[in-house]
N, C-alpha and C. Protein backbone atom coordinates (compact mmCIF):
# COMPACT_ATOMS: atom_id res chain seq x y z
N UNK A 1 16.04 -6.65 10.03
CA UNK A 1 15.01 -6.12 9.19
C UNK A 1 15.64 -5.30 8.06
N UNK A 2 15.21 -5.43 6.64
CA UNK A 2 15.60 -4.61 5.78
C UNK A 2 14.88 -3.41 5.98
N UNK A 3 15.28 -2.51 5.88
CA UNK A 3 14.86 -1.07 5.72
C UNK A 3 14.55 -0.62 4.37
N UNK A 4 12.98 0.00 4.23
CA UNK A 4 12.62 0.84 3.39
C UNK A 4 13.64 1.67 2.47
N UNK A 5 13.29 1.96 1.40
CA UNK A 5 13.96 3.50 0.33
C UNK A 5 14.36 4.35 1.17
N UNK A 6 12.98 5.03 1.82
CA UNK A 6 12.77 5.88 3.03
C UNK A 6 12.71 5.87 4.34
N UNK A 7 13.68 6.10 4.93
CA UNK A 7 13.54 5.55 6.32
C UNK A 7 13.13 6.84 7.24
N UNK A 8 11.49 6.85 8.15
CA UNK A 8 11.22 7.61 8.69
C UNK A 8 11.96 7.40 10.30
N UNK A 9 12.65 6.37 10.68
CA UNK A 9 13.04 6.19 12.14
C UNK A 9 11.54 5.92 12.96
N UNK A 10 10.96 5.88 12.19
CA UNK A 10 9.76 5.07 13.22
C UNK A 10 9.28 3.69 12.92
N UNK A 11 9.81 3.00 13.77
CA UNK A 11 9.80 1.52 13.73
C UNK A 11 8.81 0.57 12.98
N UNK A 12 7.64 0.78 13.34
CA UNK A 12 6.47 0.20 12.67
C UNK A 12 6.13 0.47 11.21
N UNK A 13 6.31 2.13 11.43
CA UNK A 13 6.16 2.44 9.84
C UNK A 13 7.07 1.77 8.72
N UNK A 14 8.78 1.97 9.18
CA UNK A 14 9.22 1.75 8.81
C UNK A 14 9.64 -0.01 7.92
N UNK A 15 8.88 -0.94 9.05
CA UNK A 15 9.12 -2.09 9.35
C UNK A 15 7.61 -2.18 7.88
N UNK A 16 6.60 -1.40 8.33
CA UNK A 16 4.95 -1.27 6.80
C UNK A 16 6.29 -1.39 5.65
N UNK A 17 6.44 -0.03 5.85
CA UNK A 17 7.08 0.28 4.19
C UNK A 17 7.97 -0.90 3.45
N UNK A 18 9.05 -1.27 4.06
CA UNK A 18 9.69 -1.85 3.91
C UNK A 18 9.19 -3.69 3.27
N UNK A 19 7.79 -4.29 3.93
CA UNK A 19 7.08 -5.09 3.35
C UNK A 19 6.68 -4.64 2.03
N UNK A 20 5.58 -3.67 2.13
CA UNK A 20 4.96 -2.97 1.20
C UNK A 20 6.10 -2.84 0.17
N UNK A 21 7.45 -2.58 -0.23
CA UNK A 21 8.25 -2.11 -0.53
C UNK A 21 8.55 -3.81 -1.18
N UNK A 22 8.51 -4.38 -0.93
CA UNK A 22 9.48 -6.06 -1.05
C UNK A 22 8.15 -6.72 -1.91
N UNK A 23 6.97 -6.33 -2.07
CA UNK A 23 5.80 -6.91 -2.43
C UNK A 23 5.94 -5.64 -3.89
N UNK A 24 5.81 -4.54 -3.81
CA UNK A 24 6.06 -4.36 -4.91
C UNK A 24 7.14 -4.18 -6.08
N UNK A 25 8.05 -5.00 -5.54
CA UNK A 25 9.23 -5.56 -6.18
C UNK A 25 9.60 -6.54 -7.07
N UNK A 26 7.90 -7.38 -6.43
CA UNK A 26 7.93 -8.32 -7.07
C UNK A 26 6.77 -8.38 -8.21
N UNK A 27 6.32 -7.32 -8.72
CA UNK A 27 5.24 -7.22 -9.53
C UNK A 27 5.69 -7.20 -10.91
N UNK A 28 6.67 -6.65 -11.38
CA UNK A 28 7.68 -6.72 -12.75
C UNK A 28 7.44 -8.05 -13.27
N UNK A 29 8.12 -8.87 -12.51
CA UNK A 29 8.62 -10.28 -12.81
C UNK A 29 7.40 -11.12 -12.58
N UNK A 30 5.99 -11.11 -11.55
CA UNK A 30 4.97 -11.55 -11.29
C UNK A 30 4.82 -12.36 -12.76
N UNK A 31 4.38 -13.30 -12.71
CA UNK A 31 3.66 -13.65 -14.17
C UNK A 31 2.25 -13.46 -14.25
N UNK A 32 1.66 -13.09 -15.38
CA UNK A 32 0.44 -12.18 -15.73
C UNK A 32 -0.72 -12.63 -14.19
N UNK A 33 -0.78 -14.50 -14.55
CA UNK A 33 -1.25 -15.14 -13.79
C UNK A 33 -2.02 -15.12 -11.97
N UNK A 34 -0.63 -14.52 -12.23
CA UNK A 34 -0.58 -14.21 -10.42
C UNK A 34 -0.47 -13.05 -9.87
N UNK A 35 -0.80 -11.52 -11.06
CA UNK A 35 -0.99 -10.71 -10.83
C UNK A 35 -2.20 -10.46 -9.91
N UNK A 36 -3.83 -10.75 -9.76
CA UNK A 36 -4.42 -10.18 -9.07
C UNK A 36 -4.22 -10.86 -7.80
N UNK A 37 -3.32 -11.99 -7.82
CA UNK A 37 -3.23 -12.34 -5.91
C UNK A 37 -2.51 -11.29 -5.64
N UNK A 38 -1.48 -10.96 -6.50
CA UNK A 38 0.01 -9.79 -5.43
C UNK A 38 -0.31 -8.88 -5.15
N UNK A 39 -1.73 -8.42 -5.77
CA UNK A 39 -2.15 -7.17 -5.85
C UNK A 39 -2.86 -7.01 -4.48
N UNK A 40 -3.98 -8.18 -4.86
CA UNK A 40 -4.72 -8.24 -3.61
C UNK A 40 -3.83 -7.94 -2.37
N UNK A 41 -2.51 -8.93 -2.25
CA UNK A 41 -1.81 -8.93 -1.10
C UNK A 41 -0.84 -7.42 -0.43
N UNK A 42 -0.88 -6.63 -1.75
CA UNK A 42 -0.29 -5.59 -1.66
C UNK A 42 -1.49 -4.35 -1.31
N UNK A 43 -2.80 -4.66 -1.60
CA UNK A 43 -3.62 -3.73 -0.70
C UNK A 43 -3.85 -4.28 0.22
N UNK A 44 -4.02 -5.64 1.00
CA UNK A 44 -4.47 -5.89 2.43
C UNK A 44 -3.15 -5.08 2.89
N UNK A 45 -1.77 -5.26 2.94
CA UNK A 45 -0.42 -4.92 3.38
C UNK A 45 -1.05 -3.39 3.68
N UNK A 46 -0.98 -2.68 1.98
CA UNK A 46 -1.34 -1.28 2.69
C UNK A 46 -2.43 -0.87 3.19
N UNK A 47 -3.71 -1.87 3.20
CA UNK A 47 -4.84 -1.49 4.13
C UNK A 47 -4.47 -1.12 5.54
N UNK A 48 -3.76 -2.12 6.04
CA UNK A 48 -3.37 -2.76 7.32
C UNK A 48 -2.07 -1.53 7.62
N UNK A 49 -1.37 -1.17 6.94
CA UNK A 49 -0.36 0.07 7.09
C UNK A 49 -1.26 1.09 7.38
N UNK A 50 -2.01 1.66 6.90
CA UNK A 50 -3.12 3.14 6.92
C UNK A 50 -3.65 2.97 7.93
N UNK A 51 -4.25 1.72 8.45
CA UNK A 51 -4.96 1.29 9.61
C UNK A 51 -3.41 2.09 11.38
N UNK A 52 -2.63 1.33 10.94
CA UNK A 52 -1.77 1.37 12.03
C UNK A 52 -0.88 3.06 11.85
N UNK A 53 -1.00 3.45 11.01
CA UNK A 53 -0.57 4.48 10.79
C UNK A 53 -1.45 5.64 11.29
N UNK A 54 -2.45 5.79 10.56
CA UNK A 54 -3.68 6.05 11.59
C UNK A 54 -4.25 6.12 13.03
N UNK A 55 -3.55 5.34 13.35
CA UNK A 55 -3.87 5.19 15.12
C UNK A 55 -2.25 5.85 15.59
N UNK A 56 -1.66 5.90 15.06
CA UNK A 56 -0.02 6.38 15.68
C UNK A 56 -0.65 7.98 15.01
N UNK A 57 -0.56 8.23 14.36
CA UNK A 57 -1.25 9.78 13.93
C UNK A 57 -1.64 10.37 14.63
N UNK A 58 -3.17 9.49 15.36
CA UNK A 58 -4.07 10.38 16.52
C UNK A 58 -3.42 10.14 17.63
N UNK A 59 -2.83 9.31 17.87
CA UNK A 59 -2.43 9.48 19.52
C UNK A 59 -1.36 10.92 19.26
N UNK A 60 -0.39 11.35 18.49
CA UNK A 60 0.49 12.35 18.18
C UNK A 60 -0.59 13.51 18.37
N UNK A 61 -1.86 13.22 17.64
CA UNK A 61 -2.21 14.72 17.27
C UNK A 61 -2.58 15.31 16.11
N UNK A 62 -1.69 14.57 15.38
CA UNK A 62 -0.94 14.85 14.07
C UNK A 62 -1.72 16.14 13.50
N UNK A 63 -2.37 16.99 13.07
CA UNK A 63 -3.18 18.15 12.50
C UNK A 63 -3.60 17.62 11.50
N UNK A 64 -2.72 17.30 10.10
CA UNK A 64 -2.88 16.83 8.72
C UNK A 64 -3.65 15.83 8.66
N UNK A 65 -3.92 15.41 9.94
CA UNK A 65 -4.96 13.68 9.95
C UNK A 65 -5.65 13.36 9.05
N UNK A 66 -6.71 14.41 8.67
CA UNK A 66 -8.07 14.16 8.23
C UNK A 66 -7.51 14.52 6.39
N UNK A 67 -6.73 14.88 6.23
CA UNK A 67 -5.99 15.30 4.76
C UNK A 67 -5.36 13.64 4.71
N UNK A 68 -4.73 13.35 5.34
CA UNK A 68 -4.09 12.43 5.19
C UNK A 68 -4.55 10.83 5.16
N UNK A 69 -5.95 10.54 5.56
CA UNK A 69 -6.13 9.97 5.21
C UNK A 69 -7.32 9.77 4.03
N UNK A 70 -7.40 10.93 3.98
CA UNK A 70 -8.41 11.26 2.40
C UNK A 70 -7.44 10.51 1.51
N UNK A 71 -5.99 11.02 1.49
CA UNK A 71 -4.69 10.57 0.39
C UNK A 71 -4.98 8.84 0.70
N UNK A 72 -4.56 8.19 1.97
CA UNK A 72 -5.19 6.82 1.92
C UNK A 72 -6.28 6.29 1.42
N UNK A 73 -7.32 6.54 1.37
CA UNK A 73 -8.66 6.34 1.07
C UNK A 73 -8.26 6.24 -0.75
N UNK A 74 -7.63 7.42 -1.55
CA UNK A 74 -7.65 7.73 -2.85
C UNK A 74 -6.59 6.32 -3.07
N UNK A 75 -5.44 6.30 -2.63
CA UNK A 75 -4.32 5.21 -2.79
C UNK A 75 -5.16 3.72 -3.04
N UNK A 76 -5.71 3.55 -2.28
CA UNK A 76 -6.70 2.53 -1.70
C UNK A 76 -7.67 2.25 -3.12
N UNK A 77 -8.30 3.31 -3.04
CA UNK A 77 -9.50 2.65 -4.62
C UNK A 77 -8.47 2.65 -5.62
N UNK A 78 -7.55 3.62 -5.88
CA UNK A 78 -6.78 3.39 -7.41
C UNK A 78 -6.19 1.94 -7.27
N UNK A 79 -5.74 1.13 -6.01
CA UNK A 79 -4.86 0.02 -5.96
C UNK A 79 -6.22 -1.19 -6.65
N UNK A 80 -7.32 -0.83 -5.68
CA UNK A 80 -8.25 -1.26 -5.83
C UNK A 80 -8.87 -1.38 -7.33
N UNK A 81 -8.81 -1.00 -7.89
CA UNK A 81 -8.92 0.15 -9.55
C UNK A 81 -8.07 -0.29 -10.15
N UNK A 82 -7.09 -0.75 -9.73
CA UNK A 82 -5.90 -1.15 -11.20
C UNK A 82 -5.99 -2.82 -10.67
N UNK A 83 -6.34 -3.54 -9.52
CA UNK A 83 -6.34 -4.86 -9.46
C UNK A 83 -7.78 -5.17 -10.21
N UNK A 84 -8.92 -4.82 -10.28
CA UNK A 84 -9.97 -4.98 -10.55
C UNK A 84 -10.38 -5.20 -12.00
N UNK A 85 -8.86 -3.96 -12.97
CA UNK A 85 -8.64 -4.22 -14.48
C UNK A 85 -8.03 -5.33 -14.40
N UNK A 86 -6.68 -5.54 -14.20
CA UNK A 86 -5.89 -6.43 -14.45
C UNK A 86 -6.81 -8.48 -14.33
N UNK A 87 -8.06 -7.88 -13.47
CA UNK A 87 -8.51 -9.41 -13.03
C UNK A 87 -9.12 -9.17 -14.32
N UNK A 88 -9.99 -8.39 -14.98
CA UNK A 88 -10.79 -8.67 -16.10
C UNK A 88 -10.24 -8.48 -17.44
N UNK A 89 -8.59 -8.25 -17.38
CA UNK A 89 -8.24 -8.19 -18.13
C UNK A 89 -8.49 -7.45 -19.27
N UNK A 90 -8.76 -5.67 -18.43
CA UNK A 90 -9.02 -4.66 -19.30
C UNK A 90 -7.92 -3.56 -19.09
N UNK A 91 -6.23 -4.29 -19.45
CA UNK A 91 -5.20 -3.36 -19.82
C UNK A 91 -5.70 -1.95 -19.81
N UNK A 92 -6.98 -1.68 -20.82
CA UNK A 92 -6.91 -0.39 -21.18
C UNK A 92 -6.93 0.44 -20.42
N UNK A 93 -8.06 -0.26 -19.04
CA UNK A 93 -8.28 0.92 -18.53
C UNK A 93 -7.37 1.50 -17.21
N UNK A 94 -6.19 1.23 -17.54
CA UNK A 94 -5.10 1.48 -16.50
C UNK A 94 -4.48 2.81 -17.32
């Protein structure tokens, strides 16, 4: 497995990021075309990360939970928010 930028030593996460990480690598070079699939594919990825991240959180405890996934939720519509221009092809409003 390639490893993330950031490596937290926790397997799963690490194993998210590291996708998440390889998908937006490839958005530079994407051609205009096939921008709202990568996009799409890059929020199911991090839907599905927040989801599993989330459940490893509460079983810990974690305190910051409910902060932390407010920050998911916000990540989430802006990804949501910048694929939604790019499909209608309103540059501007990015």
């Amino acid at each position: 497995m390639k490893l993330p930028t950031l490596v937290l030593h926790v397997p799963l996460m690490d194993q998210d990021h590291a996708r998440i990480e390889a998908l937006l690598a490839q958005v530079p070079a994407a051609p205009e075309q096939d921008l709202p699939r990568l996009l799409r594919e890059i929020e199911v990825e991090t839907e599905g990360h927040f989801e599993r991240e989330e459940v490893l959180m509460r079983m810990e405890d974690v305190p910051v939970l409910h902060c932390h996934i407010a920050q998911h939720r916000i990540i989430l519509s802006a990804l949501a928010e910048g694929r939604r221009a790019i499909e209608l092809g309103d540059m501007q409003a990015l």
